[in-house]
PDB file of N, CA and C in Angstrom:
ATOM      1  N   UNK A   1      58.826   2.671  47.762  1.00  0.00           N
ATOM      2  CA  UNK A   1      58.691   2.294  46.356  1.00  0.00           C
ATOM      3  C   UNK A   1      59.678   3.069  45.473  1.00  0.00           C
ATOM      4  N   UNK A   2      60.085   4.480  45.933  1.00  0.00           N
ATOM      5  CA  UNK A   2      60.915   5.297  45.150  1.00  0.00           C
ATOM      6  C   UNK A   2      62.472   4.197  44.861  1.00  0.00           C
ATOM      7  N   UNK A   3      62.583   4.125  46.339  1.00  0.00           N
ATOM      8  CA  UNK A   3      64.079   3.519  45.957  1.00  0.00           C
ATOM      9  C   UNK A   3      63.983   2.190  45.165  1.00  0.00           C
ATOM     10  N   UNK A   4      62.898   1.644  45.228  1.00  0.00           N
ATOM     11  CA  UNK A   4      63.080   0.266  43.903  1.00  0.00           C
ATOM     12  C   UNK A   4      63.095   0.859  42.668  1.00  0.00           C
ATOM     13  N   UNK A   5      62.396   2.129  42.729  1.00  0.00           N
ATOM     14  CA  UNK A   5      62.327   2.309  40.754  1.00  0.00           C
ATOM     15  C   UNK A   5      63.995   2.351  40.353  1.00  0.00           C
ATOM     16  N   UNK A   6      64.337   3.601  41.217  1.00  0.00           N
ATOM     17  CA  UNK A   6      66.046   3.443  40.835  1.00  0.00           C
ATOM     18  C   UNK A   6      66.821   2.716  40.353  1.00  0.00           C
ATOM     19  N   UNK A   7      66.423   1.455  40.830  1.00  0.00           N
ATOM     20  CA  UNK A   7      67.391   0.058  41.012  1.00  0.00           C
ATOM     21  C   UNK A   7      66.528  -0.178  39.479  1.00  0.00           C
ATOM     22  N   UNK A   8      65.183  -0.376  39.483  1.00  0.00           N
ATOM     23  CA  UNK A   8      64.917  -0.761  37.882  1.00  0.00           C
ATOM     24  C   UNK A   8      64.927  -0.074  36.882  1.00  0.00           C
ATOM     25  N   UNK A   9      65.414   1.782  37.047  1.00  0.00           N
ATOM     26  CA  UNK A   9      65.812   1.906  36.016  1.00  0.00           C
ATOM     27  C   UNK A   9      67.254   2.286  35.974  1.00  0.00           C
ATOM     28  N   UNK A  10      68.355   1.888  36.823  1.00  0.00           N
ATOM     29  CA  UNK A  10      69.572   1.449  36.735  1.00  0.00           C
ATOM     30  C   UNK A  10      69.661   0.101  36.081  1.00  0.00           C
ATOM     31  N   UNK A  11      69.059  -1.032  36.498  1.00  0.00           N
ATOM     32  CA  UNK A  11      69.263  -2.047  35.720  1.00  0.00           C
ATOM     33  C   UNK A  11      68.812  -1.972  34.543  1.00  0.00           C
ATOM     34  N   UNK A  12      67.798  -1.288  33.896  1.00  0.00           N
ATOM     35  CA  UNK A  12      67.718  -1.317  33.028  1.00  0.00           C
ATOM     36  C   UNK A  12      68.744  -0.996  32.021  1.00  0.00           C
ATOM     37  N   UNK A  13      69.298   0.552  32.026  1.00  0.00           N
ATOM     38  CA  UNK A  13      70.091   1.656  31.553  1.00  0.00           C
ATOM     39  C   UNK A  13      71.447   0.482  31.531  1.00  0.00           C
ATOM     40  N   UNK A  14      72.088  -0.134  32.529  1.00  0.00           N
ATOM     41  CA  UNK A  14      72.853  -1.410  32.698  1.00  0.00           C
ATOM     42  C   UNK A  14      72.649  -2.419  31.224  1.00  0.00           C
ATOM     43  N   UNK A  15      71.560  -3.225  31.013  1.00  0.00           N
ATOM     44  CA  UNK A  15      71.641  -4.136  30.434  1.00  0.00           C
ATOM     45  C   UNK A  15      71.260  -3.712  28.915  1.00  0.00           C
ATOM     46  N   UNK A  16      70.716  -2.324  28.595  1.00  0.00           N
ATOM     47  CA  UNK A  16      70.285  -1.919  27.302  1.00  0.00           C
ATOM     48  C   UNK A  16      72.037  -1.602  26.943  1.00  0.00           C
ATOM     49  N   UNK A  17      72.800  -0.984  27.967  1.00  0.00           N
ATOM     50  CA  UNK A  17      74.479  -0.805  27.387  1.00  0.00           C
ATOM     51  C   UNK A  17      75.700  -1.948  27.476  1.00  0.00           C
ATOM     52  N   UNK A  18      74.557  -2.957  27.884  1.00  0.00           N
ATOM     53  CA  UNK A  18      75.498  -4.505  27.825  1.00  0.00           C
ATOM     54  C   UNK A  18      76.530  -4.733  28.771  1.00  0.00           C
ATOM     55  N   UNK A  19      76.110  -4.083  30.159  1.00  0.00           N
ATOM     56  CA  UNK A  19      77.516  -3.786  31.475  1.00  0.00           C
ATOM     57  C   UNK A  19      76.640  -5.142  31.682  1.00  0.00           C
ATOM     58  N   UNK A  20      77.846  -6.166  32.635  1.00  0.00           N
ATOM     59  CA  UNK A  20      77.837  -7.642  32.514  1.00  0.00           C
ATOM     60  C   UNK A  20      77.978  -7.457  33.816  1.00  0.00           C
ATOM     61  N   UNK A  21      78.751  -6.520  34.947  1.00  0.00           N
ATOM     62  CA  UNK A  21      78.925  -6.301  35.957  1.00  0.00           C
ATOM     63  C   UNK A  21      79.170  -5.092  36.784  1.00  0.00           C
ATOM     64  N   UNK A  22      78.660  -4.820  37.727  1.00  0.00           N
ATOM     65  CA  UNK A  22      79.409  -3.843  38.455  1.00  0.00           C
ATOM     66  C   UNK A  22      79.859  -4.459  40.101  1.00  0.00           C
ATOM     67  N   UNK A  23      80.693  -4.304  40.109  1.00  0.00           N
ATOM     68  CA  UNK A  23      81.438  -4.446  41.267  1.00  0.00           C
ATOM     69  C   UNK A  23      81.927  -3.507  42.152  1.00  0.00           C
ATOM     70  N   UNK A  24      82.232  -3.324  43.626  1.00  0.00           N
ATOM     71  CA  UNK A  24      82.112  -2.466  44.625  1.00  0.00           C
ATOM     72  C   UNK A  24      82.720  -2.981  46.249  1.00  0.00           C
ATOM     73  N   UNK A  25      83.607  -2.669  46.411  1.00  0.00           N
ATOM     74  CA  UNK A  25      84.013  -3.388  47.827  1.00  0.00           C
ATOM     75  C   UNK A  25      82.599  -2.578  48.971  1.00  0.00           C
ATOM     76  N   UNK A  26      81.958  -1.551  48.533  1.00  0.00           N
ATOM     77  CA  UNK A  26      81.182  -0.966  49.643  1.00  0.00           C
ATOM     78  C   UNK A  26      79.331  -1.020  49.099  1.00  0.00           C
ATOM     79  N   UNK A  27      78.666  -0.143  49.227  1.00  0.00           N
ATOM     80  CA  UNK A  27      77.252  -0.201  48.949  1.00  0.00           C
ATOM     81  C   UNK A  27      77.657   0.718  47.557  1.00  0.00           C
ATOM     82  N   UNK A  28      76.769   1.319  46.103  1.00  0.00           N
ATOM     83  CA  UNK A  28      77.075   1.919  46.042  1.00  0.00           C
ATOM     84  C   UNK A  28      75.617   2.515  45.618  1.00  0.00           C
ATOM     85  N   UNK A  29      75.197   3.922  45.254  1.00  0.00           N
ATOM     86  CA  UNK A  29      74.024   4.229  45.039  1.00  0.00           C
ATOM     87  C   UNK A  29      73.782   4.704  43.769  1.00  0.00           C
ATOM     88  N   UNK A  30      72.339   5.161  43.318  1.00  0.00           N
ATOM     89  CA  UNK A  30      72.422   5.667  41.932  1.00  0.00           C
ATOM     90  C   UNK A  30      73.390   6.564  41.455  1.00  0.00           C
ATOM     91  N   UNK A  31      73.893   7.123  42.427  1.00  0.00           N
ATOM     92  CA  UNK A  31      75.232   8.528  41.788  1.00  0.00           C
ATOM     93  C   UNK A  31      76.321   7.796  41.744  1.00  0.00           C
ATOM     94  N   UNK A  32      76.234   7.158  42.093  1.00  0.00           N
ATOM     95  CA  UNK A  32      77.423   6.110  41.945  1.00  0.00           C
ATOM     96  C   UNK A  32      77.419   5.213  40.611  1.00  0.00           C
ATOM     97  N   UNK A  33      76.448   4.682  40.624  1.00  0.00           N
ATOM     98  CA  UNK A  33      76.360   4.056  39.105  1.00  0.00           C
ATOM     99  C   UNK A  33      76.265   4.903  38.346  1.00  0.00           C
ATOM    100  N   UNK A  34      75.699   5.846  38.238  1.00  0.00           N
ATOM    101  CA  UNK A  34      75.481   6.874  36.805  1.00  0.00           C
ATOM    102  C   UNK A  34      76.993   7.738  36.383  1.00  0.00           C
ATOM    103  N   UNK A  35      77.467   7.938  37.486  1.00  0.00           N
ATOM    104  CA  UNK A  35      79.370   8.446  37.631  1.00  0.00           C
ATOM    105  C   UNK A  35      80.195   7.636  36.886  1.00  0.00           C
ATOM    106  N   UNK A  36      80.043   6.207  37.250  1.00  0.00           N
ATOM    107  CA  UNK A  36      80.795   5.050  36.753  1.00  0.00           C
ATOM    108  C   UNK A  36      80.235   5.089  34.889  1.00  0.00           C
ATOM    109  N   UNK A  37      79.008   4.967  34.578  1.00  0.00           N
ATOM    110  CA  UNK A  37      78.212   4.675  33.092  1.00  0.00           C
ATOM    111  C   UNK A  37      78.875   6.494  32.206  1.00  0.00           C
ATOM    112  N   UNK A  38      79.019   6.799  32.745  1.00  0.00           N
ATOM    113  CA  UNK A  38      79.489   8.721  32.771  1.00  0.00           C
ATOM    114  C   UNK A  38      80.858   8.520  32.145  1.00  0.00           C
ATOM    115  N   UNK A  39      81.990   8.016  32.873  1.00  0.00           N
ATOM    116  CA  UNK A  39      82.932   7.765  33.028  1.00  0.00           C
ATOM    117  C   UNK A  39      83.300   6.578  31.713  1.00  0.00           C
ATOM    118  N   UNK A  40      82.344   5.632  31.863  1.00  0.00           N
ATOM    119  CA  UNK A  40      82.569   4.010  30.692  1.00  0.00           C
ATOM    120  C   UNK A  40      82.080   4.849  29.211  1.00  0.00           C
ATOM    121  N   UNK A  41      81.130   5.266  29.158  1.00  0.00           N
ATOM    122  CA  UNK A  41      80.953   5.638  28.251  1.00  0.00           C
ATOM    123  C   UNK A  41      81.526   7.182  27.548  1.00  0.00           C
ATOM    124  N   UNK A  42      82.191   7.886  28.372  1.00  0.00           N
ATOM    125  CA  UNK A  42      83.682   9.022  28.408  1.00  0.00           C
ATOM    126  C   UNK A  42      84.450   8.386  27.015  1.00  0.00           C
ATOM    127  N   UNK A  43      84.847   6.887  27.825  1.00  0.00           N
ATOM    128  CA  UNK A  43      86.190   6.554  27.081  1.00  0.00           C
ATOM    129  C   UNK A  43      85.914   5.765  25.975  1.00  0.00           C
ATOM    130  N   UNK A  44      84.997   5.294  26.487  1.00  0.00           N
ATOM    131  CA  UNK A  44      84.529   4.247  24.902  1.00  0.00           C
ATOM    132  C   UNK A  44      84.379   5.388  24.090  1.00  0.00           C
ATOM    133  N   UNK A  45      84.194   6.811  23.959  1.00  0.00           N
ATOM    134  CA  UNK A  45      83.903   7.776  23.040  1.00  0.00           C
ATOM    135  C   UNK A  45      85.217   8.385  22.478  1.00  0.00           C
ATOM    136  N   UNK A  46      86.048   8.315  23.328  1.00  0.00           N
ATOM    137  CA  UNK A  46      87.236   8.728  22.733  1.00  0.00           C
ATOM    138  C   UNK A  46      88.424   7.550  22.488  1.00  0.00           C
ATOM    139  N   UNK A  47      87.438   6.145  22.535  1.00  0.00           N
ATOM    140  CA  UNK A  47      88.527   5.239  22.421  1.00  0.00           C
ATOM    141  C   UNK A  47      89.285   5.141  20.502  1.00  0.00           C
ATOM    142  N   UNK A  48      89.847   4.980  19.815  1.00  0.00           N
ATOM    143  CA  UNK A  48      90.635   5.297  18.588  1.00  0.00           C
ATOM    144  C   UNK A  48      90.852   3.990  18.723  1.00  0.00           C
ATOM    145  N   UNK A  49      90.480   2.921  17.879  1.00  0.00           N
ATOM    146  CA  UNK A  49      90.511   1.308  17.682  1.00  0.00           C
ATOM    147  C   UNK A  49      91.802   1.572  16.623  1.00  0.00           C
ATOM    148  N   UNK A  50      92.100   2.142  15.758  1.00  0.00           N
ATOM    149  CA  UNK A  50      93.390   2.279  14.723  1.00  0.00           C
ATOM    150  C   UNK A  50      94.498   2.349  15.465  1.00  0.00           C
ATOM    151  N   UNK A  51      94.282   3.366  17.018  1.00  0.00           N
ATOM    152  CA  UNK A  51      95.652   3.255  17.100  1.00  0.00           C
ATOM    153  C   UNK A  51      96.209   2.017  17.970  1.00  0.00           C
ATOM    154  N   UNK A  52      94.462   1.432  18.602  1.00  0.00           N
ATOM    155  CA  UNK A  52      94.756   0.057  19.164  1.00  0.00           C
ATOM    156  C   UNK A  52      95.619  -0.503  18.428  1.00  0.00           C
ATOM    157  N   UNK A  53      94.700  -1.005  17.344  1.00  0.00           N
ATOM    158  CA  UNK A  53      95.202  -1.833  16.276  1.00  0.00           C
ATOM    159  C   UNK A  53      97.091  -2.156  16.108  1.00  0.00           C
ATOM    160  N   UNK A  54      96.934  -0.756  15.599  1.00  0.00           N
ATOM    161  CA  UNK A  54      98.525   0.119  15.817  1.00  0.00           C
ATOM    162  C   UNK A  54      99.445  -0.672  16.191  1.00  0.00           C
ATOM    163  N   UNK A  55      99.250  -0.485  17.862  1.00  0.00           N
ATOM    164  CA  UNK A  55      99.898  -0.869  18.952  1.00  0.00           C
ATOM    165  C   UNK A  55     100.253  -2.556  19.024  1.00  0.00           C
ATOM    166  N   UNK A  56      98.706  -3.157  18.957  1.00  0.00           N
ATOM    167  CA  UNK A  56      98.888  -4.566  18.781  1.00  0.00           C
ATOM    168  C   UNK A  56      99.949  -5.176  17.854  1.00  0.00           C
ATOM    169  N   UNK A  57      99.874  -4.684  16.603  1.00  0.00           N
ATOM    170  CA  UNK A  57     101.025  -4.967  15.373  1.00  0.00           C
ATOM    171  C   UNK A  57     102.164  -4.528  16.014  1.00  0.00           C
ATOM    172  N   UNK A  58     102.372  -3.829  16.554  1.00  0.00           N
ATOM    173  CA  UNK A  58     103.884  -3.166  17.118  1.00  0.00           C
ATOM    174  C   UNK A  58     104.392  -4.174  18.137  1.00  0.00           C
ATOM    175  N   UNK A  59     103.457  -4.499  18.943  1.00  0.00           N
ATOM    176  CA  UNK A  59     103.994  -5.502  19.894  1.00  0.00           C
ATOM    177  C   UNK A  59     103.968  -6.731  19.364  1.00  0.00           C
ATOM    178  N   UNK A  60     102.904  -7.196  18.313  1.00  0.00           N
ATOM    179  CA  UNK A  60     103.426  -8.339  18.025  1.00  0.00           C
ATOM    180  C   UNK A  60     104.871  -8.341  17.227  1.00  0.00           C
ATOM    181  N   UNK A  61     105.006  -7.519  16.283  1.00  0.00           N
ATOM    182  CA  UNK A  61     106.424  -7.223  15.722  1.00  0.00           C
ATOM    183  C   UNK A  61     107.688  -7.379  16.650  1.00  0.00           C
ATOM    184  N   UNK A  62     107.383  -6.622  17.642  1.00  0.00           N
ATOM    185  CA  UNK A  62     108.671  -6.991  18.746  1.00  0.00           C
ATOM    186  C   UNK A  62     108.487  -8.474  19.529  1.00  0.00           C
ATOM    187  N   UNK A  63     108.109  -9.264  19.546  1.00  0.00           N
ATOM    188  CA  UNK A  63     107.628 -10.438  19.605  1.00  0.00           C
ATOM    189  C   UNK A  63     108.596 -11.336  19.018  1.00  0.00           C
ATOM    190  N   UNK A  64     107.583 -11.223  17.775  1.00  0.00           N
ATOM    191  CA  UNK A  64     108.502 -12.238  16.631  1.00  0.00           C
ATOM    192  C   UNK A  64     110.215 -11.822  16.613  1.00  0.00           C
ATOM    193  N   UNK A  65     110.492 -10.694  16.833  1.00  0.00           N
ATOM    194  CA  UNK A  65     111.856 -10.023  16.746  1.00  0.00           C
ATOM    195  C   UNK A  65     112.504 -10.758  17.731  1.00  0.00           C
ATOM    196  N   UNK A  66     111.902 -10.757  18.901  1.00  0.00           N
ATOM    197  CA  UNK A  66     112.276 -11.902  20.115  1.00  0.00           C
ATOM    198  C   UNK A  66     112.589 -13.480  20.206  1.00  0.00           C
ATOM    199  N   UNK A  67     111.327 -13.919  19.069  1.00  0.00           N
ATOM    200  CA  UNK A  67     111.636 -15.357  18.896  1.00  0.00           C
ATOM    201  C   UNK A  67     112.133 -15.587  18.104  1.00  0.00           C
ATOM    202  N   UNK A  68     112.451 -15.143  16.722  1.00  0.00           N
ATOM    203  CA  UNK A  68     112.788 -15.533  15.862  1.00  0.00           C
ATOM    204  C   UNK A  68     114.314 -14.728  15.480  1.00  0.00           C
ATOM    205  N   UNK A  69     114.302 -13.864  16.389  1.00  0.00           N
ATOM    206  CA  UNK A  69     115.785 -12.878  15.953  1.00  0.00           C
ATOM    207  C   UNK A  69     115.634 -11.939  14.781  1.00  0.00           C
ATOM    208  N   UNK A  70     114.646 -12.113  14.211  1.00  0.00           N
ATOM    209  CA  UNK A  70     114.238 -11.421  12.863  1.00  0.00           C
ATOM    210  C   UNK A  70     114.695  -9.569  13.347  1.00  0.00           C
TER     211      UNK A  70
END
């Protein structure tokens, strides 16, 4: 019974943070998922959407510079 709770409160912890998938060429176990949610939620914390933003305008700029010669 132990090892089902795991799985239901991995799926849970999963669908309350809106992960749509996890994928795995092998088995993987709770340390494994909690490493990975460790890791996703790492970068989503230090992700900086401005300098996304940033970037996007920059490349679209070199873009148009491309098609249009501008």
């Amino acid at each position: 019974m132990e090892d089902r709770k795991w799985r239901k409160d991995i799926l849970k912890e999963l669908e309350e943070q809106d992960v749509v998938a996890v994928e795995s060429i092998g088995i993987l176990t709770e340390k494994d998922i909690r490493s990975a949610l460790t890791a996703i939620n790492k970068c989503e914390a230090e992700r900086d959407e401005s300098e996304e933003q940033k970037h996007i305008k920059d490349l679209q700029r070199q873009r148009a510079a491309r098609v249009y010669g501008a």
